[in-house]
PDB file of N, CA and C in Angstrom:
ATOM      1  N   UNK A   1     -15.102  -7.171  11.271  1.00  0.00           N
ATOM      2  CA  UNK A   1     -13.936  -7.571  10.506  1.00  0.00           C
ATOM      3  C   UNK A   1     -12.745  -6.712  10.918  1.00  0.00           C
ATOM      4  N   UNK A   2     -11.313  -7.713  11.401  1.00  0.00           N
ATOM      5  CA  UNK A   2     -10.713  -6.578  11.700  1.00  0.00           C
ATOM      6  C   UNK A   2      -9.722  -5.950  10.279  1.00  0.00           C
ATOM      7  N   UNK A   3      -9.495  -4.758  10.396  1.00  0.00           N
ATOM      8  CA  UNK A   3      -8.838  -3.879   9.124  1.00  0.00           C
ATOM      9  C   UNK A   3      -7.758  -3.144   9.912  1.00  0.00           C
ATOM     10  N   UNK A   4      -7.091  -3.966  10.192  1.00  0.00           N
ATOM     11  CA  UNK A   4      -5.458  -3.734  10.858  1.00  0.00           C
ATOM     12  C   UNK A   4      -4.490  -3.849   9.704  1.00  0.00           C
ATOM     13  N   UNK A   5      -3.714  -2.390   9.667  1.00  0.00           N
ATOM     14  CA  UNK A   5      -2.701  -2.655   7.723  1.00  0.00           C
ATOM     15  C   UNK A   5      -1.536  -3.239   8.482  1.00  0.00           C
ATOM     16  N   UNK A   6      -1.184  -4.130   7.721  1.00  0.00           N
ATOM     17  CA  UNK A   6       0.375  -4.824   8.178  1.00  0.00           C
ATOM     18  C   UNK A   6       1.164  -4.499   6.813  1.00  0.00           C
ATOM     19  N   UNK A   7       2.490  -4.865   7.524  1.00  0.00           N
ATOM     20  CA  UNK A   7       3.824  -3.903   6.427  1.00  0.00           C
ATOM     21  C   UNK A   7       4.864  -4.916   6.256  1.00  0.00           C
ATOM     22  N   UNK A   8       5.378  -5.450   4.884  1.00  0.00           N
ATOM     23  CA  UNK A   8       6.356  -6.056   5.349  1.00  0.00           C
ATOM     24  C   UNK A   8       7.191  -5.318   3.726  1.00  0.00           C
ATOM     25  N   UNK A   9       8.679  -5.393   4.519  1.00  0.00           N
ATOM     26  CA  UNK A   9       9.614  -5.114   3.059  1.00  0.00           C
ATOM     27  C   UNK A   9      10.786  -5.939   3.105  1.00  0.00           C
ATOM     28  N   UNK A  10      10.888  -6.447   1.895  1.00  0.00           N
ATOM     29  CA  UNK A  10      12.882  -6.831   1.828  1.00  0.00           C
ATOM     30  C   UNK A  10      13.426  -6.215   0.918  1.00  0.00           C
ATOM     31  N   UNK A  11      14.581  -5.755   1.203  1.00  0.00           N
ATOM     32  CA  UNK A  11      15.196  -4.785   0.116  1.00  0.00           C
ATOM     33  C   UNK A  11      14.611  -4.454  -0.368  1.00  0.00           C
ATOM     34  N   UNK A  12      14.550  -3.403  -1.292  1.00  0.00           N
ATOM     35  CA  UNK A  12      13.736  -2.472  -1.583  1.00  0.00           C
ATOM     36  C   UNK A  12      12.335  -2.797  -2.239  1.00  0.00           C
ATOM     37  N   UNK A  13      11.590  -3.645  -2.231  1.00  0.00           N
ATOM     38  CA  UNK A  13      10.119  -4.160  -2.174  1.00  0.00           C
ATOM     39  C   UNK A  13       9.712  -4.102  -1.042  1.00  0.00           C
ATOM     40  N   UNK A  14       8.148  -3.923  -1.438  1.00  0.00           N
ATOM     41  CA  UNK A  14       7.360  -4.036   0.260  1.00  0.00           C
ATOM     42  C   UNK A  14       5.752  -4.220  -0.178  1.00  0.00           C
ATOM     43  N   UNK A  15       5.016  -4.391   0.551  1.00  0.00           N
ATOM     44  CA  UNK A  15       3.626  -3.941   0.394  1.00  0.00           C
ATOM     45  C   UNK A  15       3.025  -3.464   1.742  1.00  0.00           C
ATOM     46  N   UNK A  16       1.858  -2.927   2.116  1.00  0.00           N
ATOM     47  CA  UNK A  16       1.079  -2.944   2.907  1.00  0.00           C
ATOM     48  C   UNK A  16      -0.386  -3.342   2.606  1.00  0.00           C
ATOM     49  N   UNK A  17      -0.931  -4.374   3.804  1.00  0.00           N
ATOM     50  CA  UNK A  17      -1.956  -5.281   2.983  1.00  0.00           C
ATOM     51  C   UNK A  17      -2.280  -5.371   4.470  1.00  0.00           C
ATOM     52  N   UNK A  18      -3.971  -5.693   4.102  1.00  0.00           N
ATOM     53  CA  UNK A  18      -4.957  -6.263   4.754  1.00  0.00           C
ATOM     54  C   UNK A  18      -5.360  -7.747   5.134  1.00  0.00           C
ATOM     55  N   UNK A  19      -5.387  -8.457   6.119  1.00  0.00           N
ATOM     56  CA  UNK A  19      -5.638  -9.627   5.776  1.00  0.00           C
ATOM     57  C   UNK A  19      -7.141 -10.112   6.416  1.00  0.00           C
ATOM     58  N   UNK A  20      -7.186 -11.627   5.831  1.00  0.00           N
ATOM     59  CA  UNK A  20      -8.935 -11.854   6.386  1.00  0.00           C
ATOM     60  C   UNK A  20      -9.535 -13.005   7.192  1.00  0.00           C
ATOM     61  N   UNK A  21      -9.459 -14.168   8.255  1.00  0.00           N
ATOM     62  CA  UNK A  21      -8.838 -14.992   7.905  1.00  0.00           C
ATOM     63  C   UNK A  21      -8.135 -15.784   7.597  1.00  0.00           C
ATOM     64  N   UNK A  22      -6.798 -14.854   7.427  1.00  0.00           N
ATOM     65  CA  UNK A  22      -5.437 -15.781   7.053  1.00  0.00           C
ATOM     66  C   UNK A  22      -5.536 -15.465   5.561  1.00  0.00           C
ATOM     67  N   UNK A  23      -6.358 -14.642   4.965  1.00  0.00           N
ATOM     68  CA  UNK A  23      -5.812 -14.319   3.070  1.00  0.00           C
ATOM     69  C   UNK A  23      -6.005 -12.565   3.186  1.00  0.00           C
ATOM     70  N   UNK A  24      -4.946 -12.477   2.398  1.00  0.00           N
ATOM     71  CA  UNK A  24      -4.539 -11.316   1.923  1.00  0.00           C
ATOM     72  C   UNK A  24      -5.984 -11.202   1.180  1.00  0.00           C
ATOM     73  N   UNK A  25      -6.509  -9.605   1.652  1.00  0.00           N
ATOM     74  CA  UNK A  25      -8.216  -9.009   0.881  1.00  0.00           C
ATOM     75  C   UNK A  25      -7.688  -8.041   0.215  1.00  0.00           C
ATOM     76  N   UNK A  26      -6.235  -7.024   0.426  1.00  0.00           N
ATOM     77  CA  UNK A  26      -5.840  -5.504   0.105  1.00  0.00           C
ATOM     78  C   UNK A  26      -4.957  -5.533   0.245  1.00  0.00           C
ATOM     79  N   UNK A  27      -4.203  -5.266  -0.945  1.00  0.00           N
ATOM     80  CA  UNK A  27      -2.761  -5.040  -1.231  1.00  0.00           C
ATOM     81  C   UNK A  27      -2.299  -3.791  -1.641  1.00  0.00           C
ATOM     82  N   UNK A  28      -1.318  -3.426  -1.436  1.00  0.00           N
ATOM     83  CA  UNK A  28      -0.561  -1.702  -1.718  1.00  0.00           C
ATOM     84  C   UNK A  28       0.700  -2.444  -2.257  1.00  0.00           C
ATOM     85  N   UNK A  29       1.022  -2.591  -3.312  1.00  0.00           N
ATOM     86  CA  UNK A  29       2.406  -3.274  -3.298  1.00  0.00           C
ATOM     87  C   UNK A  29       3.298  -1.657  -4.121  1.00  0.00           C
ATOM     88  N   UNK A  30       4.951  -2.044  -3.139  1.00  0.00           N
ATOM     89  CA  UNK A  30       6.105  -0.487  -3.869  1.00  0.00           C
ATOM     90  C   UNK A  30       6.617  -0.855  -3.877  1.00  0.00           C
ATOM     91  N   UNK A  31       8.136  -0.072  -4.695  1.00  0.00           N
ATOM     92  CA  UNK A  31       9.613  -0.316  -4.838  1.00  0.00           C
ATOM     93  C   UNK A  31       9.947   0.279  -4.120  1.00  0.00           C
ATOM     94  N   UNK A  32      11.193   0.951  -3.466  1.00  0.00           N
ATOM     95  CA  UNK A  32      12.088   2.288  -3.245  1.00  0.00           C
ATOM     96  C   UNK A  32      13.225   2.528  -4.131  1.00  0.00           C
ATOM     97  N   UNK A  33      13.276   3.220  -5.037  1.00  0.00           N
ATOM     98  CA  UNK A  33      14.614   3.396  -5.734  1.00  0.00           C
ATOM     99  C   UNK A  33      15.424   4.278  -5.056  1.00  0.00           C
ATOM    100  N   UNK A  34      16.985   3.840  -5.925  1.00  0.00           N
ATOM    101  CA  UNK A  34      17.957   4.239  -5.087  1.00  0.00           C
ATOM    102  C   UNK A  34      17.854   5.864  -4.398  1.00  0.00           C
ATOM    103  N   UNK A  35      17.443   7.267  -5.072  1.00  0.00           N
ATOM    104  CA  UNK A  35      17.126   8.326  -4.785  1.00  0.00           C
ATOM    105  C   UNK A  35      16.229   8.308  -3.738  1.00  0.00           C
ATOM    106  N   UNK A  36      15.449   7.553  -3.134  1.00  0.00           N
ATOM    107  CA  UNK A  36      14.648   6.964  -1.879  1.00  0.00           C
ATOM    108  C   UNK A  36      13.180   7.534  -2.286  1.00  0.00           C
ATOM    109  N   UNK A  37      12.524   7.621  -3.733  1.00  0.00           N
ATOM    110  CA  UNK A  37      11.713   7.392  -4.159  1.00  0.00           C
ATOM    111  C   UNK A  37      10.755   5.970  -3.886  1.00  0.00           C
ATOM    112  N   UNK A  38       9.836   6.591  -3.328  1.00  0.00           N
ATOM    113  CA  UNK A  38       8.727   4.900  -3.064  1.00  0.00           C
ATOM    114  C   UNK A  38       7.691   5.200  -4.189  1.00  0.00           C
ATOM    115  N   UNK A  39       8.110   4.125  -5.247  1.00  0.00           N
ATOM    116  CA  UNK A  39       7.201   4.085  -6.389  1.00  0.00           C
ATOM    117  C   UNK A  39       5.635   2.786  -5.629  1.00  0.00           C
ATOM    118  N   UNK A  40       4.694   3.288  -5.610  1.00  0.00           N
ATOM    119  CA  UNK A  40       3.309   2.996  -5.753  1.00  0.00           C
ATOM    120  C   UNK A  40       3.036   2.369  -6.953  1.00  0.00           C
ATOM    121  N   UNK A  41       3.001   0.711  -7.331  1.00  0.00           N
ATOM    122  CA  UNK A  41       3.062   0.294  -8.287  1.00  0.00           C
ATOM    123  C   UNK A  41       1.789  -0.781  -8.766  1.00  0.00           C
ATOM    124  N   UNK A  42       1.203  -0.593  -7.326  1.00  0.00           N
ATOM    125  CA  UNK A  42      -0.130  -1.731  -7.508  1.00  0.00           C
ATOM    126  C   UNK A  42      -1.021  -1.229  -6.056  1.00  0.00           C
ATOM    127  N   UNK A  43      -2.385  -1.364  -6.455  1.00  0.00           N
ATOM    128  CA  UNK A  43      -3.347  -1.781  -5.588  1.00  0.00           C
ATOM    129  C   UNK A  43      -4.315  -3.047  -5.871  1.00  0.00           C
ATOM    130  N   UNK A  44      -5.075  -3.775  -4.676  1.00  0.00           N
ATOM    131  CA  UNK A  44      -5.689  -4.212  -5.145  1.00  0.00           C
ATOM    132  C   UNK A  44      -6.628  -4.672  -3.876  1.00  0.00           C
ATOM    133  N   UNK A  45      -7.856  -5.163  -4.213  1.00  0.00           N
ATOM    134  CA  UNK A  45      -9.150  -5.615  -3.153  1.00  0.00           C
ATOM    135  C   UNK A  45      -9.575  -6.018  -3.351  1.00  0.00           C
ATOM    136  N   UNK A  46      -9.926  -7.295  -3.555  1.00  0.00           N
ATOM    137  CA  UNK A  46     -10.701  -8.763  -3.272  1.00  0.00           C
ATOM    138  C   UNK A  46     -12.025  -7.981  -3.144  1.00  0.00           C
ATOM    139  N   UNK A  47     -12.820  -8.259  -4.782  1.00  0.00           N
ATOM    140  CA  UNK A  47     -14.103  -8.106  -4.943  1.00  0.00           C
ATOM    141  C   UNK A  47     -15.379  -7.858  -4.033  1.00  0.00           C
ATOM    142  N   UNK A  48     -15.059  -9.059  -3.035  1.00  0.00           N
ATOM    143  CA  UNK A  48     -15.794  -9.194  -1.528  1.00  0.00           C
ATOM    144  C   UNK A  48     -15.562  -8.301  -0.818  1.00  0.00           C
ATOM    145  N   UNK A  49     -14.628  -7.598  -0.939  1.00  0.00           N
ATOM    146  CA  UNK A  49     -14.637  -6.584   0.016  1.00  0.00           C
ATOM    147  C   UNK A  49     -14.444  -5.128  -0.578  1.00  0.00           C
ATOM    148  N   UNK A  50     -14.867  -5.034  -1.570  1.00  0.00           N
ATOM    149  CA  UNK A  50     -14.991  -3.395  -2.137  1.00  0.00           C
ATOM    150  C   UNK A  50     -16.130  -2.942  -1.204  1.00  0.00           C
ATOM    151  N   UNK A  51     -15.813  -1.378  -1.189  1.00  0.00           N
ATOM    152  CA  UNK A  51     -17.071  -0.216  -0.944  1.00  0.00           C
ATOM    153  C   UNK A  51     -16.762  -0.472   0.464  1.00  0.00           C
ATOM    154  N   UNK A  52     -15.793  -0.656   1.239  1.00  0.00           N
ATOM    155  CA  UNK A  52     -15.280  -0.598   2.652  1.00  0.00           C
ATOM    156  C   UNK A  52     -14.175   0.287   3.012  1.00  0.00           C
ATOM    157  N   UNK A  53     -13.582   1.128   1.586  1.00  0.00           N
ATOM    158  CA  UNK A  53     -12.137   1.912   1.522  1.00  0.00           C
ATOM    159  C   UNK A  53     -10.811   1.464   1.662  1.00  0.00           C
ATOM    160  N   UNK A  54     -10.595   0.282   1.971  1.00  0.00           N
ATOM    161  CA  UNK A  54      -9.488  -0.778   2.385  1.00  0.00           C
ATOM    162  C   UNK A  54      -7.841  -0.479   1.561  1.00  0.00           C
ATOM    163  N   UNK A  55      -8.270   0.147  -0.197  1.00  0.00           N
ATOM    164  CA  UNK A  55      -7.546   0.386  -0.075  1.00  0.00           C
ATOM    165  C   UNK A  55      -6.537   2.074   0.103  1.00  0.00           C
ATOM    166  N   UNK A  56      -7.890   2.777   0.277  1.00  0.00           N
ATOM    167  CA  UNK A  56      -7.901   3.808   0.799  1.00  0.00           C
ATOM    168  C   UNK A  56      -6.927   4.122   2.058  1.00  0.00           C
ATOM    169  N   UNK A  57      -7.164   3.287   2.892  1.00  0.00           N
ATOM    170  CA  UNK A  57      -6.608   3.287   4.139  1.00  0.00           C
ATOM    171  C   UNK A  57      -4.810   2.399   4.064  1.00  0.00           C
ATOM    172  N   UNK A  58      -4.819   1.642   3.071  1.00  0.00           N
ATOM    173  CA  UNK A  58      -3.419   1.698   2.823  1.00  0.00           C
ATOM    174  C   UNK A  58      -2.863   2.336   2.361  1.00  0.00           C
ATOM    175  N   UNK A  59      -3.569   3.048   1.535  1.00  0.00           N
ATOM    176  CA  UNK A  59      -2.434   4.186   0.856  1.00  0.00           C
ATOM    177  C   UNK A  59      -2.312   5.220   1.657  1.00  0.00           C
ATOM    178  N   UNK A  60      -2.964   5.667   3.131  1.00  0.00           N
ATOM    179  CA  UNK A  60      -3.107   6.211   3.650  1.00  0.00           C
ATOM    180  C   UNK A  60      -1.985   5.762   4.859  1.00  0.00           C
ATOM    181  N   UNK A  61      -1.504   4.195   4.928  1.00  0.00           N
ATOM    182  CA  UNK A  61      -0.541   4.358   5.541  1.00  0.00           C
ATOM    183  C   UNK A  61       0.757   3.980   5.111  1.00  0.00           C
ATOM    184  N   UNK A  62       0.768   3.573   3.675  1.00  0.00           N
ATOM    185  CA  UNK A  62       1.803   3.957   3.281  1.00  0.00           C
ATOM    186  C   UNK A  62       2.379   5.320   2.895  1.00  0.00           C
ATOM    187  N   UNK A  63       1.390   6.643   2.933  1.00  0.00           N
ATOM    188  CA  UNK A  63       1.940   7.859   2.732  1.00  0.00           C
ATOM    189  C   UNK A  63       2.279   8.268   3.962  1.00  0.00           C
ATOM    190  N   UNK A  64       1.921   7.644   5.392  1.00  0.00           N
ATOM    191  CA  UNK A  64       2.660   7.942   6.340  1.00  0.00           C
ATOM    192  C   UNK A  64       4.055   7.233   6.323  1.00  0.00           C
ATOM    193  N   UNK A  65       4.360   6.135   5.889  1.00  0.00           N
ATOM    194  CA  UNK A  65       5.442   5.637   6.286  1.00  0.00           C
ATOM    195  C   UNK A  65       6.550   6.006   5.237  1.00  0.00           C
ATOM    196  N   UNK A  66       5.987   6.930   4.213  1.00  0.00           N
ATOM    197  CA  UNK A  66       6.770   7.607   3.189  1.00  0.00           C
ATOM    198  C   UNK A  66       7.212   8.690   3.911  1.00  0.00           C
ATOM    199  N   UNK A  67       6.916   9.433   4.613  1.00  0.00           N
ATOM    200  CA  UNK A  67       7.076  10.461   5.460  1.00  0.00           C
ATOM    201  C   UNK A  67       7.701  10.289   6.298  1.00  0.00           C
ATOM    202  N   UNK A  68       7.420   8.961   7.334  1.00  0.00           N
ATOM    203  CA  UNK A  68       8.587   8.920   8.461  1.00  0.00           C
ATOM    204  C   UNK A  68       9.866   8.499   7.725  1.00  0.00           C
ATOM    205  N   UNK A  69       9.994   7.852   6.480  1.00  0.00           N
ATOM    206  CA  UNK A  69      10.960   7.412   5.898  1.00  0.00           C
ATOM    207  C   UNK A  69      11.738   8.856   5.281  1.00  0.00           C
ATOM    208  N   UNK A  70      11.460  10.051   5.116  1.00  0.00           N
ATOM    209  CA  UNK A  70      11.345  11.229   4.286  1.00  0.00           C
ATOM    210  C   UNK A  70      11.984  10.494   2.872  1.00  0.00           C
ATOM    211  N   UNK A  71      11.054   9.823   2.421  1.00  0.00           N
ATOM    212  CA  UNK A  71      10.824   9.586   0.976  1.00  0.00           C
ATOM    213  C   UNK A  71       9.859  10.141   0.122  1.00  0.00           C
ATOM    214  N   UNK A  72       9.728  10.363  -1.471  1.00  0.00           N
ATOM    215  CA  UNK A  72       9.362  11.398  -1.944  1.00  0.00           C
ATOM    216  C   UNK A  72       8.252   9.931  -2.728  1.00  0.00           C
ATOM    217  N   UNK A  73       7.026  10.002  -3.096  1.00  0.00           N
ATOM    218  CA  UNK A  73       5.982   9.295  -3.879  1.00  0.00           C
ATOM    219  C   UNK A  73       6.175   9.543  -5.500  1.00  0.00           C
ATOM    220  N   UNK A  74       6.321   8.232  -6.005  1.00  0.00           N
ATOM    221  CA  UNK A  74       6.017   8.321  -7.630  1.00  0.00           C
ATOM    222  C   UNK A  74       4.842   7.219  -7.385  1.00  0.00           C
ATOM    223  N   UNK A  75       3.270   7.959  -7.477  1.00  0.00           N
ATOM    224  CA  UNK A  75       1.802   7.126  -7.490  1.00  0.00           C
ATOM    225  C   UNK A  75       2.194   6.239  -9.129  1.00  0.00           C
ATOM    226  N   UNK A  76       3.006   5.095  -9.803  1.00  0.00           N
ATOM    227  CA  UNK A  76       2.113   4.430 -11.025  1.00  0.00           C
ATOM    228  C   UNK A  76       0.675   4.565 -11.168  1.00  0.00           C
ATOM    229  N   UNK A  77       0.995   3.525  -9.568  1.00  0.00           N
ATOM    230  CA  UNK A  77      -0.402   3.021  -9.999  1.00  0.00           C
ATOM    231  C   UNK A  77      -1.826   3.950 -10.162  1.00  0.00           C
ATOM    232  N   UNK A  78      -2.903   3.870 -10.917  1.00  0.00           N
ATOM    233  CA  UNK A  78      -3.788   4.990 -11.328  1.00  0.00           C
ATOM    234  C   UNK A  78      -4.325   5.571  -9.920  1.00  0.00           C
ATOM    235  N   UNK A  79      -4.855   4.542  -8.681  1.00  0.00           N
ATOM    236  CA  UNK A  79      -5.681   4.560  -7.869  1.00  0.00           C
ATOM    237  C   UNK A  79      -4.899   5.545  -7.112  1.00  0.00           C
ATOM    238  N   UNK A  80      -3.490   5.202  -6.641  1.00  0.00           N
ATOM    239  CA  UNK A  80      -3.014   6.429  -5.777  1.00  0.00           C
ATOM    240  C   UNK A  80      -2.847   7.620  -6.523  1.00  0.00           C
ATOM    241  N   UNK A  81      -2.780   7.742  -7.924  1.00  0.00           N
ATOM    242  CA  UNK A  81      -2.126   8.491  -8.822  1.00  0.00           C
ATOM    243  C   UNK A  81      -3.502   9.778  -8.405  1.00  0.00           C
ATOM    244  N   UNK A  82      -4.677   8.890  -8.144  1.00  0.00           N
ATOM    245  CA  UNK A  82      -5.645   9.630  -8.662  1.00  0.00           C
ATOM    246  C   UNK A  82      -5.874  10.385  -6.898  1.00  0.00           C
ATOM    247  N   UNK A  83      -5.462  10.005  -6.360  1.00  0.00           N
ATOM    248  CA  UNK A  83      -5.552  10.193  -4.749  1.00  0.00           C
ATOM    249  C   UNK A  83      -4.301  11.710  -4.857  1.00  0.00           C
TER     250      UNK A  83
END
């Protein structure tokens, strides 16, 4: 299965997500507020594919692309919160 994260944003929304197929399996969905805060506001993984880390590995590249962005993380959501 391939587990290639793709990125897309418009104005200040974005997600980074997994796809399967042609369907979204793993979602990372953020804001950026104006202070260039990237709020972490959702995860999620298609039942079928838990216990693979999927969304592990997005939050893993959205904290890189918080970094090349030098933006600062507000985790909401519990899963990164807890990361």
């Amino acid at each position: 299965m391939d587990t290639d994260v793709k990125h897309k944003q418009t104005d200040n929304k974005g997600m980074f997500f997994i796809e399967h197929e042609g369907e979204i399996i793993s979602e990372l969905t953020y804001k950026v507020k104006e202070n260039n805060v990237m709020v972490i506001n959702h995860t999620e993984t298609d039942d079928r594919f838990t216990g693979r880390h999927l969304a592990s590995k997005l939050l893993e590249h959205a904290v890189a692309y918080a970094r090349d962005q030098v933006m600062k993380i507000d985790p909401l959501c519990p899963f990164a919160a807890a990361k």
